[in-house]
Protein backbone atom coordinates (compact mmCIF):
# COMPACT_ATOMS: atom_id res chain seq x y z
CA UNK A 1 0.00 0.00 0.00
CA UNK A 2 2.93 2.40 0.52
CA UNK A 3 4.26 1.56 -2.47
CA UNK A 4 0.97 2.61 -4.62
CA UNK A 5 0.77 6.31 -2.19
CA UNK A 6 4.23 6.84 -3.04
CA UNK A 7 3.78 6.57 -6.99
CA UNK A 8 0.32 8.56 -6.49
CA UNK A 9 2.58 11.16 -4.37
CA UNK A 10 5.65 11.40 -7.00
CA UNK A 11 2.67 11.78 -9.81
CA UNK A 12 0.80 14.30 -8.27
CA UNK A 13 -2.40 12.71 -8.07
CA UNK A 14 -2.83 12.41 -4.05
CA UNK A 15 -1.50 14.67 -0.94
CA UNK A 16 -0.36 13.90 1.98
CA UNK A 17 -1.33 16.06 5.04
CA UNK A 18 1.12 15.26 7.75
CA UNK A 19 -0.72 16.56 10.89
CA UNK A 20 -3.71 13.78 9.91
CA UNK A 21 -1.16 11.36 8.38
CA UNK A 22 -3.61 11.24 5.45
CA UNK A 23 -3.58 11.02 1.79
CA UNK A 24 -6.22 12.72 0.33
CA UNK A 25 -6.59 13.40 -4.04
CA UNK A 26 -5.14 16.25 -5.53
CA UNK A 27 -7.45 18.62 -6.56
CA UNK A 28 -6.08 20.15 -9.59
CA UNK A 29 -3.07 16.78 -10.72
CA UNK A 30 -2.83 18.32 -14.00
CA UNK A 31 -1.14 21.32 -12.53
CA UNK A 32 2.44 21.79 -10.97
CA UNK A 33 1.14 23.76 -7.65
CA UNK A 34 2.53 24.03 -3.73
CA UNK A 35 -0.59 22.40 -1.20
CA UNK A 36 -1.91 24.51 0.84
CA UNK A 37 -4.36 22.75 3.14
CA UNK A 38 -6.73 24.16 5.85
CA UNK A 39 -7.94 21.57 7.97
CA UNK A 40 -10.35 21.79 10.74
CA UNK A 41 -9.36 21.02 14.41
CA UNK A 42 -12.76 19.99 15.44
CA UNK A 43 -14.44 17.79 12.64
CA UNK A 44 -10.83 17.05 10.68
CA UNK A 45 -12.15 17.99 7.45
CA UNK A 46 -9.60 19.40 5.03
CA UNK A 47 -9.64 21.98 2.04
CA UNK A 48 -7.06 22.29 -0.57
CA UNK A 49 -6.68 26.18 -1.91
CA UNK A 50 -4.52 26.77 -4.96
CA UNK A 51 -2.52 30.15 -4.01
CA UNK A 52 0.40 31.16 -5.92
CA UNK A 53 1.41 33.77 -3.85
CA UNK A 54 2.22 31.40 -1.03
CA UNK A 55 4.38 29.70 -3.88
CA UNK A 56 6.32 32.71 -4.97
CA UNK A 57 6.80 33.85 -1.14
CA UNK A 58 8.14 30.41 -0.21
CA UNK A 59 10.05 30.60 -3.37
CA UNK A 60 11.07 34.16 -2.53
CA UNK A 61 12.29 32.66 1.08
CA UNK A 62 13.62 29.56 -0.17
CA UNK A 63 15.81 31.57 -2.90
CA UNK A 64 17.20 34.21 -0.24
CA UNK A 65 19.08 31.10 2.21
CA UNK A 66 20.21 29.52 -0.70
CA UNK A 67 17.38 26.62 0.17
CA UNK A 68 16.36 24.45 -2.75
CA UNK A 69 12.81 23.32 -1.76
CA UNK A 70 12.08 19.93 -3.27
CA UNK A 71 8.07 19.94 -1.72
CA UNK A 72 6.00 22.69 -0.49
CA UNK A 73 3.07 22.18 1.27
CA UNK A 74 1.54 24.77 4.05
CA UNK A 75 -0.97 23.51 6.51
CA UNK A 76 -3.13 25.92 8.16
CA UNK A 77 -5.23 24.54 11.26
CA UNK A 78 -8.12 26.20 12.88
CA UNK A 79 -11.92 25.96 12.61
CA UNK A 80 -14.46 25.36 9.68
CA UNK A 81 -17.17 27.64 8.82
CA UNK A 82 -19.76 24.49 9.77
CA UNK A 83 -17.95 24.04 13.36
CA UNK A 84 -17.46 27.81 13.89
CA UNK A 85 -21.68 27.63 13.82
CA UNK A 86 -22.20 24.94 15.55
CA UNK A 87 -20.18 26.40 18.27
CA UNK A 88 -21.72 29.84 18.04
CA UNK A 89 -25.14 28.43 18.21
């Protein structure tokens, strides 16, 4: 099973999110782009935005300490719009 989410991985097809050690699918694999996933804290659901301007400030970053960045992906916790109204409610 590794074997088949590390050839998914290396063709861009799936994701993985490392603070749910899950794969989830790509959501545009027919375009080179960094992942940039929020995920809820309370329900664990995840979104995948497409952002270049997180790419060209990480590659911005990356270029300026000489850092050759071979995978970029930003994971941004916090709460979901469902969760925020449950708890509001």
């Amino acid at each position: 099973m590794y074997r088949a989410l590390e050839f998914l991985t290396a063709q861009g097809l799936v994701s993985r999110i490392e603070s749910l050690n899950a794969y989830v699918p790509c959501v545009h694999p027919e375009r080179d782009h960094d992942c940039l996933f929020f995920i809820c804290s309370r329900c664990r659901a995840s979104v995948e935005l497409e952002d270049p301007r997180i790419g060209g400030l990480l590659a911005e970053d990356a270029a300026v300490l000489g850092f050759v960045a071979t995978r970029r992906t930003v994971e941004v916790e916090g709460m979901c719009a469902q969760c925020t109204e449950v708890g509001a409610a």
